[in-house]
Protein backbone atom coordinates (compact mmCIF):
# COMPACT_ATOMS: atom_id res chain seq x y z
CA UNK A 1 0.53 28.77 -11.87
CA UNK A 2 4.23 27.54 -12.26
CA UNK A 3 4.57 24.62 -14.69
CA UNK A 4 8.11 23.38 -13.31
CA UNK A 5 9.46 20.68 -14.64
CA UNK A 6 10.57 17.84 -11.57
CA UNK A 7 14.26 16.62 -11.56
CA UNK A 8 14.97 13.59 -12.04
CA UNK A 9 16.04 13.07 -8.24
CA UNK A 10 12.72 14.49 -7.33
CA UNK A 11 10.79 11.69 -9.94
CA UNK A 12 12.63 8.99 -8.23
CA UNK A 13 12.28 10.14 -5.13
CA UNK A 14 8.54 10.16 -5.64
CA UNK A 15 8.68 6.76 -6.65
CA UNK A 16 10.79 5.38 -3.93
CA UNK A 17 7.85 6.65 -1.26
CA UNK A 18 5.48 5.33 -3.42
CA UNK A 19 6.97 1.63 -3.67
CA UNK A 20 8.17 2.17 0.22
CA UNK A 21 4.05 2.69 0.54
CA UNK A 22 3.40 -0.05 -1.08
CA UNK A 23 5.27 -2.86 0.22
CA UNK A 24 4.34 -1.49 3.92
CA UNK A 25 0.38 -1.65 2.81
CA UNK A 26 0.62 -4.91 1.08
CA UNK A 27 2.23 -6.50 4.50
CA UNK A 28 -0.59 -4.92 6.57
CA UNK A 29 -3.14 -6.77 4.48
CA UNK A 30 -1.44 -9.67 4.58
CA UNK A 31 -1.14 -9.27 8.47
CA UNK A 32 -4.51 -8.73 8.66
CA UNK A 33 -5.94 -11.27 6.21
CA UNK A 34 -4.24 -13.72 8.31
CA UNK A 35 -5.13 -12.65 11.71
CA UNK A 36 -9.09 -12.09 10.58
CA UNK A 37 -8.92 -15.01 8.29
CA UNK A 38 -9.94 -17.49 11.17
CA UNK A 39 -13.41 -15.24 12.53
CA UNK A 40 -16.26 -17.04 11.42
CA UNK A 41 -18.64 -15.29 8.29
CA UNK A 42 -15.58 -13.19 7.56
CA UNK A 43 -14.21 -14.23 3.97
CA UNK A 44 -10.68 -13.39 3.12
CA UNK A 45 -11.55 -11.05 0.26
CA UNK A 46 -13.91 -9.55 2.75
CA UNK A 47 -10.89 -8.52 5.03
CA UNK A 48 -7.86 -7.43 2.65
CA UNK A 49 -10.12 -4.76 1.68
CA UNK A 50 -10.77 -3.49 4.86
């Protein structure tokens, strides 16, 4: 197996999806805690982990 290390444009660009990933899950959840906030028996730690 080849042990290569990554560049240091590949690192960041690894970390630029990740914190692009990020930011676009954490306004999903907040989307949807909002939007199945008001059902009734449905908490709102219940739905942000949906």
């Amino acid at each position: 197996m080849n042990r290569e290390k990554l560049s240091l444009a590949e690192k960041m660009g690894y970390g630029m999806g990740d914190a692009g990933c990020n930011m676009v899950g954490g306004a999903v959840k907040t989307r949807d805690r909002h939007v199945v906030k008001p059902m009734p028996r449905i908490t709102p730690s219940c739905s942000s982990s949906l």
